[in-house]
PDB file of N, CA and C in Angstrom:
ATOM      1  N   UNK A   1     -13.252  -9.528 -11.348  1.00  0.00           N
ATOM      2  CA  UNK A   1     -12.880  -8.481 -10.426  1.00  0.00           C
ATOM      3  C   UNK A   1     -11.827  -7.592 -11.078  1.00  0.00           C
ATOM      4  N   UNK A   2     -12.256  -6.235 -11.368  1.00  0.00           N
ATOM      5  CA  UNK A   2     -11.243  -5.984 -12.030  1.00  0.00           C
ATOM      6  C   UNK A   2     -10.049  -4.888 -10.814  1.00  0.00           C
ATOM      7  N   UNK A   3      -9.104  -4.945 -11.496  1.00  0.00           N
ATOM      8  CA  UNK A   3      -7.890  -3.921 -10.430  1.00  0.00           C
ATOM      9  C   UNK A   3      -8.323  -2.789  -9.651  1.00  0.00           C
ATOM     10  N   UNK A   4      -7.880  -2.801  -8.518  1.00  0.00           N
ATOM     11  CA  UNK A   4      -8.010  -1.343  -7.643  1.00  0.00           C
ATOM     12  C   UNK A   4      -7.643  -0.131  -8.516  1.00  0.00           C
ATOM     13  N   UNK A   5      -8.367   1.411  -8.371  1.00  0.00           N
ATOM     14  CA  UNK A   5      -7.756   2.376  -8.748  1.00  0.00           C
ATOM     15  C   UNK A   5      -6.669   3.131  -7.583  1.00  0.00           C
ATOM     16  N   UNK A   6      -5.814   3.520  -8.167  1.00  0.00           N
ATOM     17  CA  UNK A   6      -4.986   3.879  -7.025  1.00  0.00           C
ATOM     18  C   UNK A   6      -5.511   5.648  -6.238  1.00  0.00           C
ATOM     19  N   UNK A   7      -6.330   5.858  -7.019  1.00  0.00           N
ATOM     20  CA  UNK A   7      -7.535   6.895  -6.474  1.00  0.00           C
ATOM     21  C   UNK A   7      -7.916   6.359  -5.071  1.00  0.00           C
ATOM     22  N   UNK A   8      -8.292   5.332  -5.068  1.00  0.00           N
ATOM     23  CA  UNK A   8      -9.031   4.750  -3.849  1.00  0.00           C
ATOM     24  C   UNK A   8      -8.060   4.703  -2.443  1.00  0.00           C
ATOM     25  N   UNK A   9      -6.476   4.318  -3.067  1.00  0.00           N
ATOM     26  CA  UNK A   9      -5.963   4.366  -1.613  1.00  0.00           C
ATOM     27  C   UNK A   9      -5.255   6.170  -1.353  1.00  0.00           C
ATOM     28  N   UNK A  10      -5.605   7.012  -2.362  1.00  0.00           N
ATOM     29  CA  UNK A  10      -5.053   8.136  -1.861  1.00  0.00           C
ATOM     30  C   UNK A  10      -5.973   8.574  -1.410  1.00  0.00           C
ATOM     31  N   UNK A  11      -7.089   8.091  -1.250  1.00  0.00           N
ATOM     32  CA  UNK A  11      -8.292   8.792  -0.426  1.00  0.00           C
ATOM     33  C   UNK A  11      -8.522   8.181   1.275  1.00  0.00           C
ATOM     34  N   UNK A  12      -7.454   7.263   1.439  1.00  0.00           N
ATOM     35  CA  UNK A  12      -7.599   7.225   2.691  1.00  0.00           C
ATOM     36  C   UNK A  12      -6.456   7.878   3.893  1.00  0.00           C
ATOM     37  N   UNK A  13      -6.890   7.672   4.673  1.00  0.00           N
ATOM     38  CA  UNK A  13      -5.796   8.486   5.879  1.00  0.00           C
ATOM     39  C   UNK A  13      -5.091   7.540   6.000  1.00  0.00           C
ATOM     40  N   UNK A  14      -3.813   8.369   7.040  1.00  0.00           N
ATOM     41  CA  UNK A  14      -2.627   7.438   7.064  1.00  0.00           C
ATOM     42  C   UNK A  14      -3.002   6.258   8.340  1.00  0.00           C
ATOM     43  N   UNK A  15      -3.818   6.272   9.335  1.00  0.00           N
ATOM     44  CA  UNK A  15      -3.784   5.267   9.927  1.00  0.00           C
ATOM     45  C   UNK A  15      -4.644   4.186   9.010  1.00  0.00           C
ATOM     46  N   UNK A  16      -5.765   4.491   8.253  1.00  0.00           N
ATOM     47  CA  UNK A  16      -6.482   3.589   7.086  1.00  0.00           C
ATOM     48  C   UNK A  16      -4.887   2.603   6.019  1.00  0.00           C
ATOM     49  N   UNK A  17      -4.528   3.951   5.826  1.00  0.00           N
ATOM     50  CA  UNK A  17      -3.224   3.110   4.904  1.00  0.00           C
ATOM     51  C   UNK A  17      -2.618   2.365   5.467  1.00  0.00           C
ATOM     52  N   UNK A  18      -2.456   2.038   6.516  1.00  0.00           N
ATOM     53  CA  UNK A  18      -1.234   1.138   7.035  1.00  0.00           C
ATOM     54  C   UNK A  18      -2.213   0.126   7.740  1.00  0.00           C
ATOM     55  N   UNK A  19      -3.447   0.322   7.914  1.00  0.00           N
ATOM     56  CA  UNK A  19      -4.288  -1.099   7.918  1.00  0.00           C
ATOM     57  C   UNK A  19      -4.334  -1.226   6.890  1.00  0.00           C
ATOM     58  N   UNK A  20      -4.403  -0.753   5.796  1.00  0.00           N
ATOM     59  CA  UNK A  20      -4.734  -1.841   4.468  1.00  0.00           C
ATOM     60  C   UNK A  20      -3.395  -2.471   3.709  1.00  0.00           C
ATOM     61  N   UNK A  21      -2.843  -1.874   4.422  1.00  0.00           N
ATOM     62  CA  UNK A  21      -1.397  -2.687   3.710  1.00  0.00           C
ATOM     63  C   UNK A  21      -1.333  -3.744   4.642  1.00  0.00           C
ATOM     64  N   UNK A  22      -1.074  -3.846   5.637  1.00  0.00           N
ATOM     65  CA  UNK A  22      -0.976  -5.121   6.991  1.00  0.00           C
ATOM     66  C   UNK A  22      -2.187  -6.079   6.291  1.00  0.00           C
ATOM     67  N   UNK A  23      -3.409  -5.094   6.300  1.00  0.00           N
ATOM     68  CA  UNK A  23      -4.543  -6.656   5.577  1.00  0.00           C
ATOM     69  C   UNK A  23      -4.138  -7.102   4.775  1.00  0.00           C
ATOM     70  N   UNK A  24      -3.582  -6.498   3.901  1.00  0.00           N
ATOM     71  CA  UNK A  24      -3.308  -7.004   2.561  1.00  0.00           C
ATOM     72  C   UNK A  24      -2.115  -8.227   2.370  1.00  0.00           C
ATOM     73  N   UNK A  25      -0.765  -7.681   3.038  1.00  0.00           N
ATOM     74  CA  UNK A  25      -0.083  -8.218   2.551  1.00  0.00           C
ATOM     75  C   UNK A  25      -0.289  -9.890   4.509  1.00  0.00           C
ATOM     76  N   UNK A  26      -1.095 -10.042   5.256  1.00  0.00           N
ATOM     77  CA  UNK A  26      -2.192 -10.930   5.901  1.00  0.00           C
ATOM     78  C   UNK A  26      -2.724 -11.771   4.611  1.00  0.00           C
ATOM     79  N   UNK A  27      -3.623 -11.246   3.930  1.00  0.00           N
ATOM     80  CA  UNK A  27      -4.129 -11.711   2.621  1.00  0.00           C
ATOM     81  C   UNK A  27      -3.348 -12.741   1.807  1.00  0.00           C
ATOM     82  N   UNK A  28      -2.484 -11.735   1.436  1.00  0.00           N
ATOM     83  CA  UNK A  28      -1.307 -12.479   0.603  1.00  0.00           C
ATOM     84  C   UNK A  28      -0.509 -13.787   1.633  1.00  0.00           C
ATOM     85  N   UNK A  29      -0.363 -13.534   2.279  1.00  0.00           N
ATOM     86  CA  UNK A  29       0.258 -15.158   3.239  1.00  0.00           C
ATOM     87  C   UNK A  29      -0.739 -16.064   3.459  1.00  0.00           C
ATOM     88  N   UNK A  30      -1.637 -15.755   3.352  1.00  0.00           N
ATOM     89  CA  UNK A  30      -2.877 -16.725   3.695  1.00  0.00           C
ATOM     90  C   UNK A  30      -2.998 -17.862   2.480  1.00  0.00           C
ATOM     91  N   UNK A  31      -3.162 -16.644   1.172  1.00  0.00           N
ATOM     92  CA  UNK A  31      -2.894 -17.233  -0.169  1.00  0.00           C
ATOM     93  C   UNK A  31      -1.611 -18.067  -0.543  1.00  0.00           C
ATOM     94  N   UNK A  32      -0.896 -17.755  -0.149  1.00  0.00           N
ATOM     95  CA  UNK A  32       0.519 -18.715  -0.374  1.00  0.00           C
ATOM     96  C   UNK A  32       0.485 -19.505   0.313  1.00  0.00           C
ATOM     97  N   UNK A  33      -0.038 -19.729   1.635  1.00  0.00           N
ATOM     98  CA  UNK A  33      -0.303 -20.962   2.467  1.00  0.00           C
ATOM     99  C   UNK A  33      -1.028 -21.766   2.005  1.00  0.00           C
ATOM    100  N   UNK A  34      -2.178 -21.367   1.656  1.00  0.00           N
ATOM    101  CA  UNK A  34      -2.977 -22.088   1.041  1.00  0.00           C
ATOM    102  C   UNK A  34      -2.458 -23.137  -0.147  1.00  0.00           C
ATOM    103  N   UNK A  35      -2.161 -22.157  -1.414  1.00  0.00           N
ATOM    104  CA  UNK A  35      -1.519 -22.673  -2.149  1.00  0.00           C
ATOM    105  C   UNK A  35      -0.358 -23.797  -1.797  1.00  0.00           C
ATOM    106  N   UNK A  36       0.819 -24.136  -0.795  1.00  0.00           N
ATOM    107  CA  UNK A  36       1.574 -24.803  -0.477  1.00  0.00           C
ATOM    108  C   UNK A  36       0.782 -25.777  -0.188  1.00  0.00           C
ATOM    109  N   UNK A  37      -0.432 -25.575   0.898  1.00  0.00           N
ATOM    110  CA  UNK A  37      -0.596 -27.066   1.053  1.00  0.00           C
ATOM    111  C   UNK A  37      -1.852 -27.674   0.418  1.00  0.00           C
ATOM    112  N   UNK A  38      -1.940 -27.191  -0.667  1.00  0.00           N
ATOM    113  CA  UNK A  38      -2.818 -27.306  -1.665  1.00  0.00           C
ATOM    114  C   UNK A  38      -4.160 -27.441  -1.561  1.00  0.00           C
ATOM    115  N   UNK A  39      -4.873 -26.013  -1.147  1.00  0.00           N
ATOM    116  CA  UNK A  39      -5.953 -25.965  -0.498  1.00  0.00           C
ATOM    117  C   UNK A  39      -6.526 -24.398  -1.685  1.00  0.00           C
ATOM    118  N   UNK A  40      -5.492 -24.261  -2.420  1.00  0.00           N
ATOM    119  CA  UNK A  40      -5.984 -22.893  -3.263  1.00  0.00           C
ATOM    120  C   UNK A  40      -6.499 -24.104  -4.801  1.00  0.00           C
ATOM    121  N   UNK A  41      -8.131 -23.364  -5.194  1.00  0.00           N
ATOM    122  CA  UNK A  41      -8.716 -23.993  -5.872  1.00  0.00           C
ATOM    123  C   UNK A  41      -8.223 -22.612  -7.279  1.00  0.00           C
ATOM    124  N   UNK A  42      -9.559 -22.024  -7.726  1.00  0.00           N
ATOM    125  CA  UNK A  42      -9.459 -21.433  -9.177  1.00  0.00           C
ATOM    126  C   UNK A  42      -8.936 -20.257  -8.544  1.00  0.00           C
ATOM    127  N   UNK A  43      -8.453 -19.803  -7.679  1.00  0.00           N
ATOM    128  CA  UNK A  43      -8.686 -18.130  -7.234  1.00  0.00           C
ATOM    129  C   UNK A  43      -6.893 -17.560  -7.163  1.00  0.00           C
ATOM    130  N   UNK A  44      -5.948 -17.968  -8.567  1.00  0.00           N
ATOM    131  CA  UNK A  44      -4.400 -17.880  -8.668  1.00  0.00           C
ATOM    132  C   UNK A  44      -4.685 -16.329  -8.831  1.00  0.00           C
ATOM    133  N   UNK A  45      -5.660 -15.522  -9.584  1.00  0.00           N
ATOM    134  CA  UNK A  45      -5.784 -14.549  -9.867  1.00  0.00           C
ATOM    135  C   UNK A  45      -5.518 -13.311  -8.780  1.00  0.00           C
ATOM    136  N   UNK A  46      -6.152 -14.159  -7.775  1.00  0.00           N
ATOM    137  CA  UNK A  46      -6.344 -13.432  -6.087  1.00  0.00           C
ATOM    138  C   UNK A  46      -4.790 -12.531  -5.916  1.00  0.00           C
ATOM    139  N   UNK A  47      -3.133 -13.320  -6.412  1.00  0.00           N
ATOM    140  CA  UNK A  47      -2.656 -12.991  -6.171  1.00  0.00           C
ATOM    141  C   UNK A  47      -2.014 -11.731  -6.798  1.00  0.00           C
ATOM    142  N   UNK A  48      -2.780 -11.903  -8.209  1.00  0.00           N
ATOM    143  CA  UNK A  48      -2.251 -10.575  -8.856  1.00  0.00           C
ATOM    144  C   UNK A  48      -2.738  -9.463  -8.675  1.00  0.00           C
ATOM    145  N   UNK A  49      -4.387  -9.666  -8.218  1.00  0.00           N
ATOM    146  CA  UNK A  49      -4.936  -8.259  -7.677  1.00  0.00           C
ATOM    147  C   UNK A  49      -3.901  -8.262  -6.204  1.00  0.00           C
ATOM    148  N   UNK A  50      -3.658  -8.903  -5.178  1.00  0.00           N
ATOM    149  CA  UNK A  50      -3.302  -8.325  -4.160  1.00  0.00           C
ATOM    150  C   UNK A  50      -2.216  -7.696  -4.131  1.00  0.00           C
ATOM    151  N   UNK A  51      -1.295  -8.724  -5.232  1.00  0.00           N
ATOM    152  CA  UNK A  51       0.357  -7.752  -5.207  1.00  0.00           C
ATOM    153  C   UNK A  51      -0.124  -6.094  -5.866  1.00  0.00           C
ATOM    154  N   UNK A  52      -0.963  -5.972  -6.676  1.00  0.00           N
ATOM    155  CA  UNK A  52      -0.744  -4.634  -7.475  1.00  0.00           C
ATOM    156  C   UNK A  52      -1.482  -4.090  -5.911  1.00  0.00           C
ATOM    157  N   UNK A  53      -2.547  -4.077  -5.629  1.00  0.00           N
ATOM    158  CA  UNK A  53      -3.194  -3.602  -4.487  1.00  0.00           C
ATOM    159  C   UNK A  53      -2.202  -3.324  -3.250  1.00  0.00           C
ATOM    160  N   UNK A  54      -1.285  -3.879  -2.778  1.00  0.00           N
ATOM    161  CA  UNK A  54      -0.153  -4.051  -1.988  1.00  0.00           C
ATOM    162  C   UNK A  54       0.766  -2.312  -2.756  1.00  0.00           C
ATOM    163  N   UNK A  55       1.022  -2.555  -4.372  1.00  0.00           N
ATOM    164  CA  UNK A  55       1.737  -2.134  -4.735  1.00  0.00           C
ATOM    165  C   UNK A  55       1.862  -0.652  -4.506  1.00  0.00           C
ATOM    166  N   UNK A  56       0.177  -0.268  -5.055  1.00  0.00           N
ATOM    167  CA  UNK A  56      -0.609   0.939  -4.948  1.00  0.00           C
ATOM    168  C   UNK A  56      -0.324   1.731  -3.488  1.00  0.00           C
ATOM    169  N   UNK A  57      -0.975   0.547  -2.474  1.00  0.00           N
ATOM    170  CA  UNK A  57      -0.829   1.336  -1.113  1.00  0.00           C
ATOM    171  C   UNK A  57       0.792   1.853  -0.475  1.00  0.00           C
ATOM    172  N   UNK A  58       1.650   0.900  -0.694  1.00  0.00           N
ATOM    173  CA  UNK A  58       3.075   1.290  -0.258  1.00  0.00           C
ATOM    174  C   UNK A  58       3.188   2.392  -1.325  1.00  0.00           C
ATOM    175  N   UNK A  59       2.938   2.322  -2.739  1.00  0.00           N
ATOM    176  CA  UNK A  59       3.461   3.710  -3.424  1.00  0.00           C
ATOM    177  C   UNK A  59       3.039   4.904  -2.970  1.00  0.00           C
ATOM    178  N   UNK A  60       1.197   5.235  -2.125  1.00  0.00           N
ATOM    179  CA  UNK A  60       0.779   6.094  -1.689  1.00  0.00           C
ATOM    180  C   UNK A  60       1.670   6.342  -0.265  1.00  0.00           C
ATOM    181  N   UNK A  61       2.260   5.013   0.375  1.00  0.00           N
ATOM    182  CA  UNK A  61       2.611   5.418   1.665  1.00  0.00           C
ATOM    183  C   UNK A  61       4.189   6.279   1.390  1.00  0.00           C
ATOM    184  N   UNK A  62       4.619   5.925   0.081  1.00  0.00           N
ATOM    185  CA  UNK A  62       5.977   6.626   0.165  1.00  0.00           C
ATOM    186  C   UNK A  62       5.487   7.796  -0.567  1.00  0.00           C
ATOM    187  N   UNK A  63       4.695   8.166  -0.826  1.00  0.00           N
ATOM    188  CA  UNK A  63       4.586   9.351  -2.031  1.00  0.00           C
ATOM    189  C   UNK A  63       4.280  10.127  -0.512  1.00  0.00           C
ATOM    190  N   UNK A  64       3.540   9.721   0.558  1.00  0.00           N
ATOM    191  CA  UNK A  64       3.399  10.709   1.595  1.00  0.00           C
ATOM    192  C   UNK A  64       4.588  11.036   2.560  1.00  0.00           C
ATOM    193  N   UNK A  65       5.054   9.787   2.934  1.00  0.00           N
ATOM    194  CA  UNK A  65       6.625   9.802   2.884  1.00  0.00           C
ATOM    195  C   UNK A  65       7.605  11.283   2.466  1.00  0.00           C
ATOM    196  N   UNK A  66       7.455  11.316   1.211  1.00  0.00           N
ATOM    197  CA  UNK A  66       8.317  11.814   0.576  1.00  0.00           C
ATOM    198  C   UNK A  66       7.918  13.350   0.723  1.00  0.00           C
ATOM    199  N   UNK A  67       6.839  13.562   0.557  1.00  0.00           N
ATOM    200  CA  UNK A  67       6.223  15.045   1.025  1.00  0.00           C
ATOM    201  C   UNK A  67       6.598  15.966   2.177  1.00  0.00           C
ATOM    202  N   UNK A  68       6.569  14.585   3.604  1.00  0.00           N
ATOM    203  CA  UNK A  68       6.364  15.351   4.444  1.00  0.00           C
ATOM    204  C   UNK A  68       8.046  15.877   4.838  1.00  0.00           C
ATOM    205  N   UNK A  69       9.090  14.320   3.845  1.00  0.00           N
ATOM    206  CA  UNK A  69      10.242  15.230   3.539  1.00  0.00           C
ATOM    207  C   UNK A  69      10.756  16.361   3.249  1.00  0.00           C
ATOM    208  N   UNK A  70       9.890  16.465   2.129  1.00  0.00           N
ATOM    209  CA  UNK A  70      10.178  17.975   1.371  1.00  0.00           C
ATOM    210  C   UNK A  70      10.060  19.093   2.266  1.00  0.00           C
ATOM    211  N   UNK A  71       8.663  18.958   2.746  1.00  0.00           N
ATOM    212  CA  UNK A  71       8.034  19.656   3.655  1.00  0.00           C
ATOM    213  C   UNK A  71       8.418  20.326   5.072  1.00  0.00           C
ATOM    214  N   UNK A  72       9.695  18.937   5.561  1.00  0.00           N
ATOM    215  CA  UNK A  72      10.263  19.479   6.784  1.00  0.00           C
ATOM    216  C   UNK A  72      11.554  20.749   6.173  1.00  0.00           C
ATOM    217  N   UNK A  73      12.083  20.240   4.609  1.00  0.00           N
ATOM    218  CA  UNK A  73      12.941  20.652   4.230  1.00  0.00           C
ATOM    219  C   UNK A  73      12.811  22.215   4.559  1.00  0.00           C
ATOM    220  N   UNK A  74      12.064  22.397   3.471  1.00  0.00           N
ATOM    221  CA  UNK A  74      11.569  23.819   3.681  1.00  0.00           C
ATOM    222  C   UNK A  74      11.620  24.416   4.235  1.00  0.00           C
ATOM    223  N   UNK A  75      10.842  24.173   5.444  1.00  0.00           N
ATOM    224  CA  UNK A  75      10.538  24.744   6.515  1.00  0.00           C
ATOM    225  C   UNK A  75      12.102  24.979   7.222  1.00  0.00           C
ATOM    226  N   UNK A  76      12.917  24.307   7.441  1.00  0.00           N
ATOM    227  CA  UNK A  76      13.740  24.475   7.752  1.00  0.00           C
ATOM    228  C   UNK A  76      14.957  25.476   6.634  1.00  0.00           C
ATOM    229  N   UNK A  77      14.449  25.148   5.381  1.00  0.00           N
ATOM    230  CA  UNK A  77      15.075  26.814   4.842  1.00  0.00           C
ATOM    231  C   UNK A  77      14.953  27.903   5.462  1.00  0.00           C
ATOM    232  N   UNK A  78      13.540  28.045   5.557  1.00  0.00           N
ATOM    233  CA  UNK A  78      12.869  29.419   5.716  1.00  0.00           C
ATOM    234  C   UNK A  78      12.953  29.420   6.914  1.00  0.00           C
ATOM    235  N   UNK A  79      13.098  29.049   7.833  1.00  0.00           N
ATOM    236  CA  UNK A  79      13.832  29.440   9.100  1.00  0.00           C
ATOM    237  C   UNK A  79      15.258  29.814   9.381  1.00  0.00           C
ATOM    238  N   UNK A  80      15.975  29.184   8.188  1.00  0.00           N
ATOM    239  CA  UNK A  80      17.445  29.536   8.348  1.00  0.00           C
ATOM    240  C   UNK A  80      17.824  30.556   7.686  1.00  0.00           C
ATOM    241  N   UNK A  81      17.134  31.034   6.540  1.00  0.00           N
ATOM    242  CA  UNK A  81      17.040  32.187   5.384  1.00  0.00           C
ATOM    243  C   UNK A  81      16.234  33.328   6.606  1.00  0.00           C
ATOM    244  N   UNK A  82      15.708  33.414   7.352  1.00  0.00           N
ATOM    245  CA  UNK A  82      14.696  34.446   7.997  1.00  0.00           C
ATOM    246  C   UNK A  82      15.627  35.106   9.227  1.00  0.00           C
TER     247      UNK A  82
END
């Protein structure tokens, strides 16, 4: 299985993004549970795709984040400049 492209989570909307982060990091506790009570067989790998996959989606959620920062900024220049 190889790694998510991070193409894939900037192509979804913001209510999509914040289900796939909740699944994901769901996913990831399931896997560590597992693992504790020793019920995780060959699948250690599972956890490195999910953390980067995890990683990807919170970076898209702050990169939108950060936009709509800028974005209020602005706007609020150009109202105070006008």
């Amino acid at each position: 299985m190889a790694l998510s492209k991070i193409e894939e989570a900037r192509s979804l909307g913001d209510e999509e993004l914040l289900n796939a982060i909740a699944e994901t990091k769901r996913e990831l506790f399931q896997l560590r549970f597992q693992k504790a009570t020793r019920q995780l067989d060959k699948q250690v790998h599972q956890f490195k795709h999910l953390r980067h996959r995890l990683s990807q989606l919170m970076t898209v959620q702050r990169e939108r984040q950060l936009m709509a920062i800028e974005e209020e900024a602005a706007a609020t220049t150009e109202s105070v400049s006008a």
